[in-house]
N, C-alpha and C. Protein backbone atom coordinates (compact mmCIF):
# COMPACT_ATOMS: atom_id res chain seq x y z
N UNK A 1 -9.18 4.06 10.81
CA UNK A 1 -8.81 4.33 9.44
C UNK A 1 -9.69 3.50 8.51
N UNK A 2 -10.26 3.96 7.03
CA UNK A 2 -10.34 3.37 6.57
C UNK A 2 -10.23 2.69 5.74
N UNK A 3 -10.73 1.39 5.23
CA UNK A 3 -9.86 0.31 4.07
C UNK A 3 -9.76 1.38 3.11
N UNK A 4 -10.40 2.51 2.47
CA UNK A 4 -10.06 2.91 0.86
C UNK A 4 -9.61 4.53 1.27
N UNK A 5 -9.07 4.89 0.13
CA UNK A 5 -8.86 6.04 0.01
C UNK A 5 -9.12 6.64 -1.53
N UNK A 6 -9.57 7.90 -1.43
CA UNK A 6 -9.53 7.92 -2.84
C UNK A 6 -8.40 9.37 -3.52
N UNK A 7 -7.91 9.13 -4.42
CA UNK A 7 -6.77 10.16 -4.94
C UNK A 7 -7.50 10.45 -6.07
N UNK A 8 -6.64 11.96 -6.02
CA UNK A 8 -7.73 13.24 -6.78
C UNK A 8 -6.00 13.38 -7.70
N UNK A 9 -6.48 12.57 -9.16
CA UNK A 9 -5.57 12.85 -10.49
C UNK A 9 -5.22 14.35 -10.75
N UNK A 10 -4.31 14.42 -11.16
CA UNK A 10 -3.96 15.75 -12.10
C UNK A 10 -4.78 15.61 -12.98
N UNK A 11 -5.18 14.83 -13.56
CA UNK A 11 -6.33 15.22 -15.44
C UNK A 11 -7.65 15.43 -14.63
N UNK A 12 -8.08 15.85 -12.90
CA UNK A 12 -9.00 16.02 -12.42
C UNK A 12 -9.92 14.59 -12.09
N UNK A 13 -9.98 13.51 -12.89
CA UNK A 13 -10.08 12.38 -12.34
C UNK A 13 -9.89 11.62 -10.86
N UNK A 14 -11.04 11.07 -10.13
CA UNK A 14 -10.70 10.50 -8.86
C UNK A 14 -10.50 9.06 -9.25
N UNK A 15 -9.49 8.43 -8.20
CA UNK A 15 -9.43 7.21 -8.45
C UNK A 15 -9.43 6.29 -7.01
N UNK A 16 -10.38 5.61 -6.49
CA UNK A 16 -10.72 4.90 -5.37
C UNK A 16 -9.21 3.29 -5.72
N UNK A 17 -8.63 3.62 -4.32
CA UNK A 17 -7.89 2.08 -4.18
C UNK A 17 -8.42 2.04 -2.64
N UNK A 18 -7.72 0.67 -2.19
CA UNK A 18 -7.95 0.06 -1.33
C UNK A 18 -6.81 -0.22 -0.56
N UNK A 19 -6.74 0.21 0.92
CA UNK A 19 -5.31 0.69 1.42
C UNK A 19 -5.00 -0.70 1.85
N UNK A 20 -3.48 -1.27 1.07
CA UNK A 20 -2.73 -2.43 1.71
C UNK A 20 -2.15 -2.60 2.85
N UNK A 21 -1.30 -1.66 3.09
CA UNK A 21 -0.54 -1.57 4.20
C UNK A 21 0.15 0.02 4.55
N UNK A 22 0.14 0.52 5.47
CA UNK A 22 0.76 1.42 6.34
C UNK A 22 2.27 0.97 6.74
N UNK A 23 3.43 1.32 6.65
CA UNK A 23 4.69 0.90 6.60
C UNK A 23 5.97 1.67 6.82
N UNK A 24 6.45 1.42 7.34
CA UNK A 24 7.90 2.23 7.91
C UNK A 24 9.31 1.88 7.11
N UNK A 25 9.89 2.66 6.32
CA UNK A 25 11.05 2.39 5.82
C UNK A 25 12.08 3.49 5.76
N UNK A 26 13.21 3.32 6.09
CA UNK A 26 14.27 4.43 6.46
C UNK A 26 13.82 5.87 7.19
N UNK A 27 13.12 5.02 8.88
CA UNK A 27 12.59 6.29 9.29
C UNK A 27 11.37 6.79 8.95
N UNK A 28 10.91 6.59 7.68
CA UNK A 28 8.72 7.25 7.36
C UNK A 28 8.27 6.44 6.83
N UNK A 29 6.89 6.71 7.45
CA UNK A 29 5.72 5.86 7.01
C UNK A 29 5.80 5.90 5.53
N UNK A 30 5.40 5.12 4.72
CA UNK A 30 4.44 5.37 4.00
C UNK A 30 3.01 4.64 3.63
N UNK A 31 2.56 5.01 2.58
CA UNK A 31 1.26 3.82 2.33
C UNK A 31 1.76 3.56 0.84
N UNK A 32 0.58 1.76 0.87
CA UNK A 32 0.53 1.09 -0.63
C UNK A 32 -0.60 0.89 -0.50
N UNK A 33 -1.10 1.39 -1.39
CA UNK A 33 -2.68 1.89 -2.08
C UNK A 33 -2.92 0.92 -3.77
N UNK A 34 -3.76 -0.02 -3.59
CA UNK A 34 -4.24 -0.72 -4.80
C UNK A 34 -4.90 -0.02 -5.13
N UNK A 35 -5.30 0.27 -6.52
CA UNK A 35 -6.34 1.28 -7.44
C UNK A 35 -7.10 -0.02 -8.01
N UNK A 36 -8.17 0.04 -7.68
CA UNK A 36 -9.79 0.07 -8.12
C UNK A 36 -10.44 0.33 -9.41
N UNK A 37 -10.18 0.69 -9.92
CA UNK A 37 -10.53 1.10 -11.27
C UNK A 37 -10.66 0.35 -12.44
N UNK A 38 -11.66 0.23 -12.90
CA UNK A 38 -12.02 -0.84 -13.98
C UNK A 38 -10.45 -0.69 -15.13
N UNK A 39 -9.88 0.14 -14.85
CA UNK A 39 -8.48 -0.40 -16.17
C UNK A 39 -7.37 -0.35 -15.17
N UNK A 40 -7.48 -0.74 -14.00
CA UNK A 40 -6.36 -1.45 -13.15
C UNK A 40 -6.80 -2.80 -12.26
N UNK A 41 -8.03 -3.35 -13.11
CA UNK A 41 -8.15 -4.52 -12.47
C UNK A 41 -7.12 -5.69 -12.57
N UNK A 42 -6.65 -6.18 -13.67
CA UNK A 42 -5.76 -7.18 -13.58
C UNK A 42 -4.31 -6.64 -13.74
N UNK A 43 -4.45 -5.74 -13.69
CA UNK A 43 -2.75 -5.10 -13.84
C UNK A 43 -1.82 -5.04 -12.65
N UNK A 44 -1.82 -5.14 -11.37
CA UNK A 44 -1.30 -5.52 -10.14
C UNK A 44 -0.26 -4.51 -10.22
N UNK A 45 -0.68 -3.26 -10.29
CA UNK A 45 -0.32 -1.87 -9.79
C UNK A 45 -0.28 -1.90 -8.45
N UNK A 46 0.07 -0.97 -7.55
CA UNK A 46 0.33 -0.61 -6.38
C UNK A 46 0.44 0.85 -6.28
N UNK A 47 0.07 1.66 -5.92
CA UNK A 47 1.11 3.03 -5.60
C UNK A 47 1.76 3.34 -4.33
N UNK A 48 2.50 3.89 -4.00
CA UNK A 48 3.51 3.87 -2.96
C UNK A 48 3.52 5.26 -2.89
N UNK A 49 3.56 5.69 -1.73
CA UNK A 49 3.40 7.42 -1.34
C UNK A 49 3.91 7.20 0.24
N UNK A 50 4.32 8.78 0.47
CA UNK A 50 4.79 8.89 2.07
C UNK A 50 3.82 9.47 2.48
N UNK A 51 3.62 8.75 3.42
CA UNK A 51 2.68 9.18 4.75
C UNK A 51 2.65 9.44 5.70
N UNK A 52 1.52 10.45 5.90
CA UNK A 52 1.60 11.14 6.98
C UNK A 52 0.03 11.52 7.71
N UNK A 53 0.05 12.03 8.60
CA UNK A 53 -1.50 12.44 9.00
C UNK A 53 -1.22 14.43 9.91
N UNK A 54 -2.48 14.81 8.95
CA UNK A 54 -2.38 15.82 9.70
C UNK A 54 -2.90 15.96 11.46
N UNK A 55 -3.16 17.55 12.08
CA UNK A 55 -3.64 17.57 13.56
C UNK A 55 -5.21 16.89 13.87
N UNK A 56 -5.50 16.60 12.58
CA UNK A 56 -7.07 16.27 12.21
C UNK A 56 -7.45 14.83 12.00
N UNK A 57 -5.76 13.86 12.52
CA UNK A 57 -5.51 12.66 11.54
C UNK A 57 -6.33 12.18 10.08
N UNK A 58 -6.00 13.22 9.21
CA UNK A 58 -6.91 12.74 7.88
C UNK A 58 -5.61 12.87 7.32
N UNK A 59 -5.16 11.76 6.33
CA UNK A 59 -4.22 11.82 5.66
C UNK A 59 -3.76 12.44 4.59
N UNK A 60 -2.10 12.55 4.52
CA UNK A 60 -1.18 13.59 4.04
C UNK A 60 -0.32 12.53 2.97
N UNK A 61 -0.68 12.61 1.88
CA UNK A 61 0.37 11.59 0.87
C UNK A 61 1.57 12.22 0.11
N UNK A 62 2.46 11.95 -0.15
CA UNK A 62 3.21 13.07 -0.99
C UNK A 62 3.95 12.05 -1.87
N UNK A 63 4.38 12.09 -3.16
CA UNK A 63 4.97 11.35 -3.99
C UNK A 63 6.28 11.30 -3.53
N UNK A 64 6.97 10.15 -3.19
CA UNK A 64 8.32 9.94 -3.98
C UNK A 64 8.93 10.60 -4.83
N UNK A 65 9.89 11.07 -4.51
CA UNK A 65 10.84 12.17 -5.48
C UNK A 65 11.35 11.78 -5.99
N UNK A 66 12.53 10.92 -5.46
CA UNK A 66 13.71 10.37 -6.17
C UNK A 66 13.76 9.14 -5.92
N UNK A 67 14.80 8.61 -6.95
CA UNK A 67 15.13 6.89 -7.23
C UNK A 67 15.41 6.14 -6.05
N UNK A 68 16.59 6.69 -5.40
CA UNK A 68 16.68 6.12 -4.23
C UNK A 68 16.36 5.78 -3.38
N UNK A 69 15.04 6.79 -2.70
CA UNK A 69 14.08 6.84 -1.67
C UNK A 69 12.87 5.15 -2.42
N UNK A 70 12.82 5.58 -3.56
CA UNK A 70 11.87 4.49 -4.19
C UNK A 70 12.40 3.47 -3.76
N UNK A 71 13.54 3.17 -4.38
CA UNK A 71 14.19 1.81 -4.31
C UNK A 71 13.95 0.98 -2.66
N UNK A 72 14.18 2.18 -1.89
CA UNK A 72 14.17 1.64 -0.25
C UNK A 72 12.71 1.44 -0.08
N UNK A 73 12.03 2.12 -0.63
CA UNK A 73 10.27 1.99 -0.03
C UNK A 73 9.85 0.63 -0.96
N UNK A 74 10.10 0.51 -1.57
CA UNK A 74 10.28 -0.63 -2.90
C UNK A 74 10.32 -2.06 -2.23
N UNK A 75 11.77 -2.17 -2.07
CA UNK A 75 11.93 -3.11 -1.10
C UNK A 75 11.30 -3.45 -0.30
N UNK A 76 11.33 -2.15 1.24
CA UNK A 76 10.43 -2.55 2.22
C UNK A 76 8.77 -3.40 2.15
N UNK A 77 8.33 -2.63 0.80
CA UNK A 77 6.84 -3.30 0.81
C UNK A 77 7.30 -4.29 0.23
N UNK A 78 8.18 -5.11 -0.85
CA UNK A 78 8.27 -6.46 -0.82
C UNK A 78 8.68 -7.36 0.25
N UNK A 79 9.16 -6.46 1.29
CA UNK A 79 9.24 -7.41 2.60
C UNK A 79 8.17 -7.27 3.26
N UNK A 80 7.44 -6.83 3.10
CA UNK A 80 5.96 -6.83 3.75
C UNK A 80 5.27 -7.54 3.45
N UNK A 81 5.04 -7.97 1.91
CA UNK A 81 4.70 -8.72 0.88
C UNK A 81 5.08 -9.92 1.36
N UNK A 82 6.20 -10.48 1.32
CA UNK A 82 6.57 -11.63 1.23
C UNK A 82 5.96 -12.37 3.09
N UNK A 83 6.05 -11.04 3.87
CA UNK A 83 5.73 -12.02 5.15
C UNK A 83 4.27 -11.71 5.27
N UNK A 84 3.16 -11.02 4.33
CA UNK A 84 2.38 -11.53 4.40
C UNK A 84 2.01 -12.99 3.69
N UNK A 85 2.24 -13.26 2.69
CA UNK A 85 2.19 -14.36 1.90
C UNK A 85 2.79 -15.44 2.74
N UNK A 86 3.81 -15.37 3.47
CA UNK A 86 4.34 -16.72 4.71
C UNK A 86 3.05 -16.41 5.78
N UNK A 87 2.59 -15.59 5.86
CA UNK A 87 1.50 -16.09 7.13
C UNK A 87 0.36 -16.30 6.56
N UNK A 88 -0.11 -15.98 5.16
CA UNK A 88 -1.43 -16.63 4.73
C UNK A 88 -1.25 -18.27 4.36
N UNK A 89 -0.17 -18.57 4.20
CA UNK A 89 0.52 -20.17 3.88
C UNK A 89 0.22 -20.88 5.15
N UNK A 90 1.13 -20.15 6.56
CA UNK A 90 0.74 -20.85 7.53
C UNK A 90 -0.39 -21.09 8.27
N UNK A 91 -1.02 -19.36 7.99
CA UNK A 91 -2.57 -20.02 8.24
C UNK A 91 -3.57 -20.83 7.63
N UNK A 92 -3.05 -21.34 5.98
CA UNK A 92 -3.53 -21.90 5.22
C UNK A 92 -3.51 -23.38 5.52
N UNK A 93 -1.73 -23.53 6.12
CA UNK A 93 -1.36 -25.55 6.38
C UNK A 93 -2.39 -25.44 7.93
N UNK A 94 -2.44 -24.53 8.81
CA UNK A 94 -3.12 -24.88 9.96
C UNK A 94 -4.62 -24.79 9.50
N UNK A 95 -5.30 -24.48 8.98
CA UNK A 95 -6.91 -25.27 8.43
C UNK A 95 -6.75 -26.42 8.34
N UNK A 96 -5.78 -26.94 7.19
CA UNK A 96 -5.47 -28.02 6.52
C UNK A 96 -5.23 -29.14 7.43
N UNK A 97 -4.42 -28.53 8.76
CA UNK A 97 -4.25 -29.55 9.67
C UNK A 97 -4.97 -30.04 10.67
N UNK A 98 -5.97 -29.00 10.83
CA UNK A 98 -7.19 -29.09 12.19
C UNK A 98 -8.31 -29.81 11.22
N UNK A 99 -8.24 -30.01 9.95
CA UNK A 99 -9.68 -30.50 9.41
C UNK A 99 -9.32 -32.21 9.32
């Protein structure tokens, strides 16, 4: 797979992000996709889509419908979030400790 993907806007616009994580919540994947784009540089957007892969494995995104489904995919990537940030810490005190 690779790190970027790029999504094809409704106003016909492409927009290149950079894939965070692949993730399982209530049963489906989905992905969180950072956007790239010179007017989402400091804005710490995310998009969140369900995922899937077709017979060709090239990927299948589909929006979030409803609130609820959000809320759960929501969550999940802040728990993803948060235990990446505990293992960049711990790999951070173990430099700290071998130097």
């Amino acid at each position: 797979m690779d790190d970027k993907i790029t999504l094809f806007l409704d106003d016909g616009r492409e927009l290149e992000c950079e894939i965070l994580t692949i993730f399982e919540a209530d049963g489906q994947d989905y992905i969180a996709l950072l956007p790239t784009g010179p007017e989402y540089e400091e804005s710490g957007d995310v998009f969140l889509y369900r995922y899937s892969e077709d017979e060709n494995h090239e990927p299948i995104l589909d929006n979030i419908t409803s609130d609820e489904e959000y809320e759960i995919v929501d969550e999940a990537f802040d728990e993803w979030l948060d235990a990446n940030e505990y293992d960049e810490i711990v790999d951070e005190e173990e430099l700290d400790f071998n130097n």
